[in-house]
Protein backbone atom coordinates (compact mmCIF):
# COMPACT_ATOMS: atom_id res chain seq x y z
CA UNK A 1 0.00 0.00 0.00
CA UNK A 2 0.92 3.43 -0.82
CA UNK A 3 0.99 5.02 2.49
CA UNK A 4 1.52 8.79 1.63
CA UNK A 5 -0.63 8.89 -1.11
CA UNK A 6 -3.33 7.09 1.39
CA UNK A 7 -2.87 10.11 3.76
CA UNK A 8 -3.24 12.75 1.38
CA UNK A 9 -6.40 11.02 0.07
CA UNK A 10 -8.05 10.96 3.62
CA UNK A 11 -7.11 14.55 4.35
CA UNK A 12 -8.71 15.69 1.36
CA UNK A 13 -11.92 13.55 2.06
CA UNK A 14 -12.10 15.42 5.41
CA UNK A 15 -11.58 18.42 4.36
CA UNK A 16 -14.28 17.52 1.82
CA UNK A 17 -16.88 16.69 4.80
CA UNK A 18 -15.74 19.60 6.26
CA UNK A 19 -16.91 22.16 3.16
CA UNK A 20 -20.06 19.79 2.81
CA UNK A 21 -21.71 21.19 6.09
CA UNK A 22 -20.57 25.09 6.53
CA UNK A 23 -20.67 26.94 9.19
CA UNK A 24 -23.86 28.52 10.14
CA UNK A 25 -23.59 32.06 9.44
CA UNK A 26 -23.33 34.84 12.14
CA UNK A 27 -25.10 38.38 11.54
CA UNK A 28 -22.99 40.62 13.50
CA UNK A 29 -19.90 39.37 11.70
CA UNK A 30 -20.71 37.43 8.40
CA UNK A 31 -24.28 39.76 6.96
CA UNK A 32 -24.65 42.78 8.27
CA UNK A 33 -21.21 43.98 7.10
CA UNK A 34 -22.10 42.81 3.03
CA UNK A 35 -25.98 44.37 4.13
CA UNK A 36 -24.52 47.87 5.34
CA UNK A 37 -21.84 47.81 2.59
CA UNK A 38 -24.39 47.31 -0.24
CA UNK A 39 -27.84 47.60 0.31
CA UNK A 40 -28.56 50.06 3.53
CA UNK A 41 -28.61 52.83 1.12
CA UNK A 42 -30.90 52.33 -0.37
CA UNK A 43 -32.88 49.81 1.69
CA UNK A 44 -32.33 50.68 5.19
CA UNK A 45 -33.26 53.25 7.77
CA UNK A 46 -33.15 56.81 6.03
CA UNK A 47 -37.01 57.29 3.60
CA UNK A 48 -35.10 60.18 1.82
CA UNK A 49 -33.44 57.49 0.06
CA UNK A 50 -35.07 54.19 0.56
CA UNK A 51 -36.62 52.47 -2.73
CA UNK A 52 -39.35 50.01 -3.07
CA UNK A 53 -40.66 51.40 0.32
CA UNK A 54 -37.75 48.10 1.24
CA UNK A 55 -35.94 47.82 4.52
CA UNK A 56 -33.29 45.29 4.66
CA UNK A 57 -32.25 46.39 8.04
CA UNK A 58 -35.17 45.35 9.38
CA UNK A 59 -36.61 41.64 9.29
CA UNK A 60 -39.78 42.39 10.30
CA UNK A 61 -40.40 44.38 7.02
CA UNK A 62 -38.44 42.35 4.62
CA UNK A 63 -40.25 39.33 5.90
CA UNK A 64 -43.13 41.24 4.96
CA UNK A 65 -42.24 42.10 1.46
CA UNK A 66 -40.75 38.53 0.55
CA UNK A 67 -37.50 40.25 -0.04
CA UNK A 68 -36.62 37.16 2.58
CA UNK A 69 -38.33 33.99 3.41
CA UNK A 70 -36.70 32.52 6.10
CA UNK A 71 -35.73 29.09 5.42
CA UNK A 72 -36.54 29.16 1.39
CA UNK A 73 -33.93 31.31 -0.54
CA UNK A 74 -35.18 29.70 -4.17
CA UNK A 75 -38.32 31.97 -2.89
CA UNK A 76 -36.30 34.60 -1.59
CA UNK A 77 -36.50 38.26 -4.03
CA UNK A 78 -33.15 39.22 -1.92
CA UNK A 79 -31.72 36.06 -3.67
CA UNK A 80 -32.93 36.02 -6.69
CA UNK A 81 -31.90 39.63 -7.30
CA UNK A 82 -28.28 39.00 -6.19
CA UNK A 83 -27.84 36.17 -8.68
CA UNK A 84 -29.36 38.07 -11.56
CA UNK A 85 -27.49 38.59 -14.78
CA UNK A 86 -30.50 40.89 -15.94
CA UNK A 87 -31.69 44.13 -15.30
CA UNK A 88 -32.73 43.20 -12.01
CA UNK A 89 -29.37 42.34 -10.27
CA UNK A 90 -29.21 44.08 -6.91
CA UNK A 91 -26.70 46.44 -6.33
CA UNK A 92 -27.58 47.85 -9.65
CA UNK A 93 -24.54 48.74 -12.12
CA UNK A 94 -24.99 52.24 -11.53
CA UNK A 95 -24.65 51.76 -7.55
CA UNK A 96 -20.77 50.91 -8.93
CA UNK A 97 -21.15 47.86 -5.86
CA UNK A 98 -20.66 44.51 -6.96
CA UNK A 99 -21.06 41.49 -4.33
CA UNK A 100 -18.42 38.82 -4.91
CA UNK A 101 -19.14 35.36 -5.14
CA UNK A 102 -18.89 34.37 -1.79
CA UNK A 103 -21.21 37.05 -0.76
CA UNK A 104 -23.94 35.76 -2.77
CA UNK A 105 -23.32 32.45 -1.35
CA UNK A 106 -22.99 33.71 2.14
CA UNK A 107 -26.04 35.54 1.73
CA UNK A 108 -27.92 32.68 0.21
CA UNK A 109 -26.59 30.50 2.91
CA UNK A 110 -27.78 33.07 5.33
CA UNK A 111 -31.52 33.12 4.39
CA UNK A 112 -31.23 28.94 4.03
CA UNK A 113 -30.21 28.74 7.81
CA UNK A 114 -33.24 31.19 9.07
CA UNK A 115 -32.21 34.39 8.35
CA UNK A 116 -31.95 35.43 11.93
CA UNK A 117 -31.12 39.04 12.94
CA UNK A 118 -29.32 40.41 15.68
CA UNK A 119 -29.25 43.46 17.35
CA UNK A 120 -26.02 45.21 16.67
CA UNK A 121 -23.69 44.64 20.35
CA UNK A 122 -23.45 48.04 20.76
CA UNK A 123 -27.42 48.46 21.63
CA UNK A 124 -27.91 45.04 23.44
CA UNK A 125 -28.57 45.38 27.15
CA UNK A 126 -25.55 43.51 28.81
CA UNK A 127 -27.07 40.54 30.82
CA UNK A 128 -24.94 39.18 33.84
CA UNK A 129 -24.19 35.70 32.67
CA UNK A 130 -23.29 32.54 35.15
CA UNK A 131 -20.05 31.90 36.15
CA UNK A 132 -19.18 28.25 33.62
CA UNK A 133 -18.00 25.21 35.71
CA UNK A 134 -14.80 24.44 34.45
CA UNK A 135 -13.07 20.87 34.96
CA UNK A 136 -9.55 22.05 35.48
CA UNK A 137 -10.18 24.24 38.91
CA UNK A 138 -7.08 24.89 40.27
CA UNK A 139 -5.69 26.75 37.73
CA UNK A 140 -8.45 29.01 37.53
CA UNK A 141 -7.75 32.09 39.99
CA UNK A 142 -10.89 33.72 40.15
CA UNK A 143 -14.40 34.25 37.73
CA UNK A 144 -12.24 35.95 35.13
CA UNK A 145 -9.70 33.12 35.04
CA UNK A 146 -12.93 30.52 34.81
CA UNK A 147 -14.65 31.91 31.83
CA UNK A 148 -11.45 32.01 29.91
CA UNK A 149 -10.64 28.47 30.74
CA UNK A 150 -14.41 27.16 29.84
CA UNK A 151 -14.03 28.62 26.56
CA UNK A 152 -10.17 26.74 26.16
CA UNK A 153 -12.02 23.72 27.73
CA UNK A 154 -14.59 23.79 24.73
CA UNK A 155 -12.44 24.14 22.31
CA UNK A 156 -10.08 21.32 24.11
CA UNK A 157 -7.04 23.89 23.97
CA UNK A 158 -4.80 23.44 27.23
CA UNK A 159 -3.77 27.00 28.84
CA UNK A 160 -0.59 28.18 28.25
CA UNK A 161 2.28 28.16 30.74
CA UNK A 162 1.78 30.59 33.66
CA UNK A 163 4.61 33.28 32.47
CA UNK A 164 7.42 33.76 35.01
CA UNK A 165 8.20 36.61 37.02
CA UNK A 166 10.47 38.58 34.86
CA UNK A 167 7.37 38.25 32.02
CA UNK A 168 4.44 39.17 34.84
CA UNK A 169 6.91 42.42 36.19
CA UNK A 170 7.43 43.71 32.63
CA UNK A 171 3.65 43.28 31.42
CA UNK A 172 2.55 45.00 34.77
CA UNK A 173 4.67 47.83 34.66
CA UNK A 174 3.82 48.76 30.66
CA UNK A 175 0.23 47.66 31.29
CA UNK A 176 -0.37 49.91 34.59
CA UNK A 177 2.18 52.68 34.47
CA UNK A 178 3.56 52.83 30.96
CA UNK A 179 7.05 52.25 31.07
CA UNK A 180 9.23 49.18 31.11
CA UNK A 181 10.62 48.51 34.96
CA UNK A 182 13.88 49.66 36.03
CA UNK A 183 16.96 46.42 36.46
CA UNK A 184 16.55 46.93 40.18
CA UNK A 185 13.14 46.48 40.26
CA UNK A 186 13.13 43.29 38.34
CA UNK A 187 16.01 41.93 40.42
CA UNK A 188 13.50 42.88 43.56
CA UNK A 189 10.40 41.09 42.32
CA UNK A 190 12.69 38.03 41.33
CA UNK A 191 13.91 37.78 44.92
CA UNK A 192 10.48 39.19 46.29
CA UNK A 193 9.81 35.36 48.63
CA UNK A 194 6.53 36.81 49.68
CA UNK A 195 3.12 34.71 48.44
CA UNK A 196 1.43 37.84 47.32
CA UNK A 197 4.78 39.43 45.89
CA UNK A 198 2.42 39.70 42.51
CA UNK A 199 -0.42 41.60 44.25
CA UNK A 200 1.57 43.51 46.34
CA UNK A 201 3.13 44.74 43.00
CA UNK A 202 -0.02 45.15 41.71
CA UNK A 203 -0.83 47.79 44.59
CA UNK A 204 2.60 49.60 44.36
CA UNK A 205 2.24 50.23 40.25
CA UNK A 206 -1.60 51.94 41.08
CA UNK A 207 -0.19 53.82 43.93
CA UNK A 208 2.17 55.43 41.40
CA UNK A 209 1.72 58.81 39.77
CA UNK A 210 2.86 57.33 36.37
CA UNK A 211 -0.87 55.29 37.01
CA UNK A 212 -2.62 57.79 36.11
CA UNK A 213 -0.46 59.73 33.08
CA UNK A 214 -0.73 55.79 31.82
CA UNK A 215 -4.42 55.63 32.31
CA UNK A 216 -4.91 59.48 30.77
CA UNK A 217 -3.85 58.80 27.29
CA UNK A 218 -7.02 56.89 26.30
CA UNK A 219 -9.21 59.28 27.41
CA UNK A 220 -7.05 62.24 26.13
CA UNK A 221 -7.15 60.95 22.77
CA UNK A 222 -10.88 60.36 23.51
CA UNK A 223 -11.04 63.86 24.18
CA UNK A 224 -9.16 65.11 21.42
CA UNK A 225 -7.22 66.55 23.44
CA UNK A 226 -3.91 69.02 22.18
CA UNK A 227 -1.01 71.76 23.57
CA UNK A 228 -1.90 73.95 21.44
CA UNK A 229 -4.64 75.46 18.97
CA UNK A 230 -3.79 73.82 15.72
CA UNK A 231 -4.24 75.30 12.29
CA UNK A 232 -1.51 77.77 10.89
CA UNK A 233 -1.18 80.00 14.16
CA UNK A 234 -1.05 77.10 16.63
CA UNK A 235 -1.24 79.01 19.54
CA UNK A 236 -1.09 77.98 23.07
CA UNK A 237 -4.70 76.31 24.40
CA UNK A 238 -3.15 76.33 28.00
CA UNK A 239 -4.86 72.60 27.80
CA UNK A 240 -2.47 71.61 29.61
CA UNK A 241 -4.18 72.32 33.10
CA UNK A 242 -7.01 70.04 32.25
CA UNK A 243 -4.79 67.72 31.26
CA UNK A 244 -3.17 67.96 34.77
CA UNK A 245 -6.68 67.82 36.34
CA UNK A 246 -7.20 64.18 34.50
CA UNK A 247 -4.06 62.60 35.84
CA UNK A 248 -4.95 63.76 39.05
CA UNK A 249 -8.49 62.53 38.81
CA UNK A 250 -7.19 58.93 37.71
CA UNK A 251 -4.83 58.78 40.48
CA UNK A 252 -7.39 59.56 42.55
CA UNK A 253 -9.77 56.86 41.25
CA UNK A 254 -12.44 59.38 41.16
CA UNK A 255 -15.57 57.57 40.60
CA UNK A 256 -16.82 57.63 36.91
CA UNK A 257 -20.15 59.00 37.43
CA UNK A 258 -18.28 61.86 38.98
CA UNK A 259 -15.98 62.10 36.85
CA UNK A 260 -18.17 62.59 34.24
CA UNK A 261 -20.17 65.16 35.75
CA UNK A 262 -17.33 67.47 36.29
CA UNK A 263 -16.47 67.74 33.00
CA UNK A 264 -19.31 67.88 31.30
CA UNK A 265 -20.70 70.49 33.87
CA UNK A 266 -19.10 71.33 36.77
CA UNK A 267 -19.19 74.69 36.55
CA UNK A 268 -22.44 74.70 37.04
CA UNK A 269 -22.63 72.20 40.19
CA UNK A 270 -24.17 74.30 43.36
CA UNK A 271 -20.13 76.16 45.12
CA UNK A 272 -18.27 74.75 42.26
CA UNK A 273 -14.76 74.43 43.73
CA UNK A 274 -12.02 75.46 41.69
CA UNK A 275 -10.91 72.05 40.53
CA UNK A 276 -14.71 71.16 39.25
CA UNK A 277 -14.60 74.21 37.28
CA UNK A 278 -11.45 73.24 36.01
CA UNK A 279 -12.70 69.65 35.02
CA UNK A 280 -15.19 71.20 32.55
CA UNK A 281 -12.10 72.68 30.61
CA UNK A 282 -12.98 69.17 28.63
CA UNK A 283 -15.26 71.55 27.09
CA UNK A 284 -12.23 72.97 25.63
CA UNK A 285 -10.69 70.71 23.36
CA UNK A 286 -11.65 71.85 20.15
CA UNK A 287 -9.71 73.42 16.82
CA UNK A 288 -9.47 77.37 16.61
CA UNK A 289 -8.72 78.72 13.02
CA UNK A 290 -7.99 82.36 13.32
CA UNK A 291 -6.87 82.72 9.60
CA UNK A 292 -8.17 85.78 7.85
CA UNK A 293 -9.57 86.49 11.35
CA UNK A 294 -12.82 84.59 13.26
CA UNK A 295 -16.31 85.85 13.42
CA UNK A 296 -16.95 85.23 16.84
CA UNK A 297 -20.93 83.65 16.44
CA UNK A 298 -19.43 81.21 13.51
CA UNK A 299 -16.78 79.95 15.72
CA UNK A 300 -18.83 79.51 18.77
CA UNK A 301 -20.74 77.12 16.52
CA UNK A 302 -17.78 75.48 15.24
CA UNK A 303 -16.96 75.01 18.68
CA UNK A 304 -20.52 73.55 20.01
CA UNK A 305 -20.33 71.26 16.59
CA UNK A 306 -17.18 69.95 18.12
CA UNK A 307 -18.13 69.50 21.65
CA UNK A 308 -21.36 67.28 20.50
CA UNK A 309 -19.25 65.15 18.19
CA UNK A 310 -16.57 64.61 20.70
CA UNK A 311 -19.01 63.87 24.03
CA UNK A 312 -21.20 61.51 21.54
CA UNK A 313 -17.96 59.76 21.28
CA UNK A 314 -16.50 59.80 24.09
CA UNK A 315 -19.50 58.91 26.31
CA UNK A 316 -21.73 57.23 24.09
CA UNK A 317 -20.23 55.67 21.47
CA UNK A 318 -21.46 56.98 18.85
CA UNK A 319 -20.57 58.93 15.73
CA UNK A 320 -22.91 61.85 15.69
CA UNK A 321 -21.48 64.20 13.46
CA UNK A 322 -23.79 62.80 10.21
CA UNK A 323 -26.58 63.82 11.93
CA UNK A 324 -25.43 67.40 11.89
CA UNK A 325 -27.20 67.25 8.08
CA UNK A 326 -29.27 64.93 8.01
CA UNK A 327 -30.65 61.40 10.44
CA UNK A 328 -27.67 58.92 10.71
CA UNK A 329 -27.49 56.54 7.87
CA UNK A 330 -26.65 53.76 10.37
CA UNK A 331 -25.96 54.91 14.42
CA UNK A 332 -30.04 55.21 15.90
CA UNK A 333 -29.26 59.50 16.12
CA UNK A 334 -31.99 61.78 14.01
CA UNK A 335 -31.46 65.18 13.31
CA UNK A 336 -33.05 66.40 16.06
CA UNK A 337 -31.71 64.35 18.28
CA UNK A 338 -28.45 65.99 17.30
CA UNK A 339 -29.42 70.07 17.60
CA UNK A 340 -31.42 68.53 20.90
CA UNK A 341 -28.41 67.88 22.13
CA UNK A 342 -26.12 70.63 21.31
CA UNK A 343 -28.75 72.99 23.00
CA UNK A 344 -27.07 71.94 26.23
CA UNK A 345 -23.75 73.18 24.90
């Protein structure tokens, strides 16, 4: 017997099986991208520019319309229009979209399996699930540690090594405070004999001031934060005070509802102390283009456009700034939601 050529039979058969029965697939990830990409346009959420009075964004609708029969894509219009080679191929040649073959099929696929939506992540409540009984419970540490290892456990992976110390030091100090740790250091944590040596790191890397400068960039990047004005006369924003009030907020894990408050508005809480007024110097970060001089109404504008698009992002999520002109194509944010909000500003 010919043993390789044996093998190499075999491994195609499974592979074979293994394209036979494909993987179910998932909304979020496999449809709604090709859906938003290609058809939302013109068949989603906006009426200014939706044809065939057609939402594909919504399965309640394009149940109703046959665009999709769950279950039955021969009987499917979404189908059938995707695999045209007439006039009635959807996108049309004018949209300049083409699918690719293994959209149609993962479309087709799609509406064979069900054609199930799902809310996009972003808008689902999160729901406190139960900590998984795992079969390998020593390892696992604590709840964190025991959803990780049900998942490996499922997918009969074995964790990886525990890393040793000079790993864990080097990790904790980049994670927590931004820089690598000093030789000593390392030498200290190596000969550390203590049990807890790892927490008691822990502890000393959030009791530094670095802790919160590390923690700060995020959120100044969040906040668009900058030295100086930008544009050609790039003057200095004296930002930097609010940026001092951050690190000094992190360090002093001030709680986030707090947090938020005072820069959002904490000028206006009831004997404001200095540093609240401060905080609301968020308010702040924002372009100023001086060139051929500023008409002081236009810029406060520019400045209130700015301040929506950046909370909206910063707190919410959400990319607001296409509701300035018109209801968002795709984030749940109308118009009026938009000048609704910048009326606080």
């Amino acid at each position: 017997m010919n043993w390789p050529t044996t093998i190499v039979v075999l491994l195609l058969a499974v592979r074979a099986g293994f394209a036979a029965t494909p993987v179910k697939p998932d909304f979020n990830r496999d449809v709604r991208p090709i859906l938003s990409e290609n058809c939302f346009y013109c068949h989603g959420q906006d009426p200014n520019h939706r044809k065939a009075d057609l939402r594909l964004d919504d399965r309640e609708t394009a149940l109703k319309l046959k665009a999709i029969v769950p279950g039955k894509p021969g009987e499917s219009e979404l189908v059938r229009r995707i695999f045209a080679t007439d006039d009635d191929l959807m996108p049309p040649e004018k949209s300049h979209r083409t699918l690719t073959a293994a959209q149609k099929e993962t479309l087709k696929h799609w509406v064979a399996s069900g054609a199930e939506y799902q809310a996009h992540w972003a808008y689902q409540t999160p729901v406190r699930p139960a900590v998984p009984a795992v079969k390998n419970k020593p390892w696992a540490r604590n709840d964190l540690d025991r959803f990780v290892l049900a998942k490996l456990e499922q997918e009969e992976f074995k964790p990886s090594p525990e890393a040793d110390r000079a790993t864990l030091i080097r990790r904790l100090s980049i994670d927590l405070v931004g820089l690598p740790p000093t030789p000593e250091e390392v030498d200290a944590f190596l000969a550390d004999p203590r049990p807890d040596a790892y927490e008691q790191l822990v502890e000393r890397l959030l009791a530094s001031p670095h802790y919160g400068e590390r923690l700060a960039l995020p959120w100044l990047d969040a906040a668009r934060y900058a030295d100086s004005n930008g544009f050609q006369q790039d003057g200095d924003s004296f930002q930097w005070l609010w940026r001092d009030w951050l690190v000094r907020a992190l360090n002093a894990d001030v709680p986030f509802d707090q947090f938020s408050i005072e820069q959002l508005a904490g000028d206006l809480l009831p004997k404001a102390t200095p540093e609240q007024k401060l905080a609301t110097a968020f308010n702040r970060n924002h372009l100023l283009n001086g060139e051929g001089g500023a008409i002081a109404e236009e810029q406060r504008f520019v400045a209130m456009f700015d301040r929506v698009d950046t909370t909206a992002t910063t707190w919410l999520g959400l990319t607001m700034a296409c509701a300035q002109c018109h209801d968002h194509k795709y984030d749940p944010m109308t118009q009026r939601d938009y000048y609704g909000m910048m009326a606080l500003f």
